[in-house]
Protein backbone atom coordinates (compact mmCIF):
# COMPACT_ATOMS: atom_id res chain seq x y z
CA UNK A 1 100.60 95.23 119.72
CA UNK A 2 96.99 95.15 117.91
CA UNK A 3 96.44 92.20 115.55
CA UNK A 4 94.73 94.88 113.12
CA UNK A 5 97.70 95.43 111.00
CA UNK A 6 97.91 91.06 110.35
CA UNK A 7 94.52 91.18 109.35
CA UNK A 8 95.13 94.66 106.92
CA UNK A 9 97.91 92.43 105.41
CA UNK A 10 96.26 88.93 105.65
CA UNK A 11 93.32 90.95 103.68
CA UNK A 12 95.41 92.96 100.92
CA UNK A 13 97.32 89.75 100.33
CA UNK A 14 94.32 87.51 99.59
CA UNK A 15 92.16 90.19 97.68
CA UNK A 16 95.58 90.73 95.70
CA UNK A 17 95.82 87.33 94.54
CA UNK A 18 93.72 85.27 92.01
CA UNK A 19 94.11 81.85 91.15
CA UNK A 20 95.55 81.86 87.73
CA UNK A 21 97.94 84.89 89.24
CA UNK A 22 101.58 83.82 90.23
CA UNK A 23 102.49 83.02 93.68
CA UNK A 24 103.76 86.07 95.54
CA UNK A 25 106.95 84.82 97.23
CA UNK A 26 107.64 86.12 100.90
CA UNK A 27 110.62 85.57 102.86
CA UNK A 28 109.77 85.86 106.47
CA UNK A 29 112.89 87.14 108.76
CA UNK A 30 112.39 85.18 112.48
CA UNK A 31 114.40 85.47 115.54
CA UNK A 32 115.67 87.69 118.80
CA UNK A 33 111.87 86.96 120.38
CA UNK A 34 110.03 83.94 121.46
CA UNK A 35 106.40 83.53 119.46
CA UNK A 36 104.07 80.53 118.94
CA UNK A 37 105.81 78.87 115.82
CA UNK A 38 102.49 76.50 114.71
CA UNK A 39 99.77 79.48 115.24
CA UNK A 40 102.09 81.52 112.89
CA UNK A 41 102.91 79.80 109.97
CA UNK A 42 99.62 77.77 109.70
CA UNK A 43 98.45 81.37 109.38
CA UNK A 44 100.97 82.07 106.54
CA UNK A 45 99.95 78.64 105.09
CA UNK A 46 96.40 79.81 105.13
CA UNK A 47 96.79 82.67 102.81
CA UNK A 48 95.70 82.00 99.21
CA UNK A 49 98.50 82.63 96.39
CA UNK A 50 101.38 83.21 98.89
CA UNK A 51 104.72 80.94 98.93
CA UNK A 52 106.73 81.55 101.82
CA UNK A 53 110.10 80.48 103.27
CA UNK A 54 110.76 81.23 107.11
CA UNK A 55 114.28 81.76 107.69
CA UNK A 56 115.73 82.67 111.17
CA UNK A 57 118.91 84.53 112.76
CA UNK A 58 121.53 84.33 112.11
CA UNK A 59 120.66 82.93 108.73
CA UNK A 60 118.57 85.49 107.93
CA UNK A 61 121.71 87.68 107.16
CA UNK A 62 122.60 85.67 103.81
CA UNK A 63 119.27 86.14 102.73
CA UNK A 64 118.77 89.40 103.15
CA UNK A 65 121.94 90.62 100.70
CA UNK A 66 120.52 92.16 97.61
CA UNK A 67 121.30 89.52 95.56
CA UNK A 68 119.58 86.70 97.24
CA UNK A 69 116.78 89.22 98.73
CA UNK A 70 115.77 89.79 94.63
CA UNK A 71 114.02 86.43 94.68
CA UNK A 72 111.67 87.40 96.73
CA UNK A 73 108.50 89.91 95.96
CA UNK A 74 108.01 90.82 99.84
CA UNK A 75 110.45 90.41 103.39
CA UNK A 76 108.42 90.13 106.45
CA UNK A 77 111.02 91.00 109.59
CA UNK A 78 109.27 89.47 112.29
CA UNK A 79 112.31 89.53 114.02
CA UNK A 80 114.43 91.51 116.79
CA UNK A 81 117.83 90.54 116.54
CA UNK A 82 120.08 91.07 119.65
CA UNK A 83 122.95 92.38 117.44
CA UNK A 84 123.42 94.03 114.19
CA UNK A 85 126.80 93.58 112.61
C-alpha cells in the first residue's frame, strides 16, 4: 500500500490546525496485523494539534459504541480484526 494517503492526512491534519485552535482528538483502532509500534505513533506524536489515544482489539469494541466514540473528532481503523461479532 502507497504511503501517499499518510502523507495527504499527515498534511490536511497539520495545515488544519493552528496553535491557539483546540486539539483534534483521534482514537486510533489497532490490531488483527503486525506493524512497527515506535515508527507509528512517534509519527502520530509528531503531528501538531492532534491528541491521540491508541486502543487495540478487542478493546477497541467498547470504544467504538456511539456513546464513547462521541468523544472523539476522528477514528483511525488501522486495524483488521480476525472476527467481527
Amino acid at each position: 500500500m502507497s504511503h501517499a494517503w499518510w502523507i495527504a492526512l499527515c498534511c490536511t491534519l497539520t495545515a488544519a490546525t493552528a496553535d491557539d485552535a483546540p486539539k483534534i482528538k483521534c482514537l486510533v483502532v489497532t490490531g488483527g496485523h503486525g506493524f512497527e509500534r515506535a515508527p507509528f505513533a512517534a509519527m502520530w506524536d509528531a503531528l501538531p494539534g492532534i491528541e491521540w489515544r491508541e486502543v487495540q482489539h478487542p478493546h477497541a469494541y467498547a470504544e467504538l459504541k456511539p456513546e464513547a466514540a462521541a468523544k472523539w473528532d476522528v477514528l483511525v481503523l488501522y486495524d483488521m480484526p480476525q472476527t467481527i461479532s
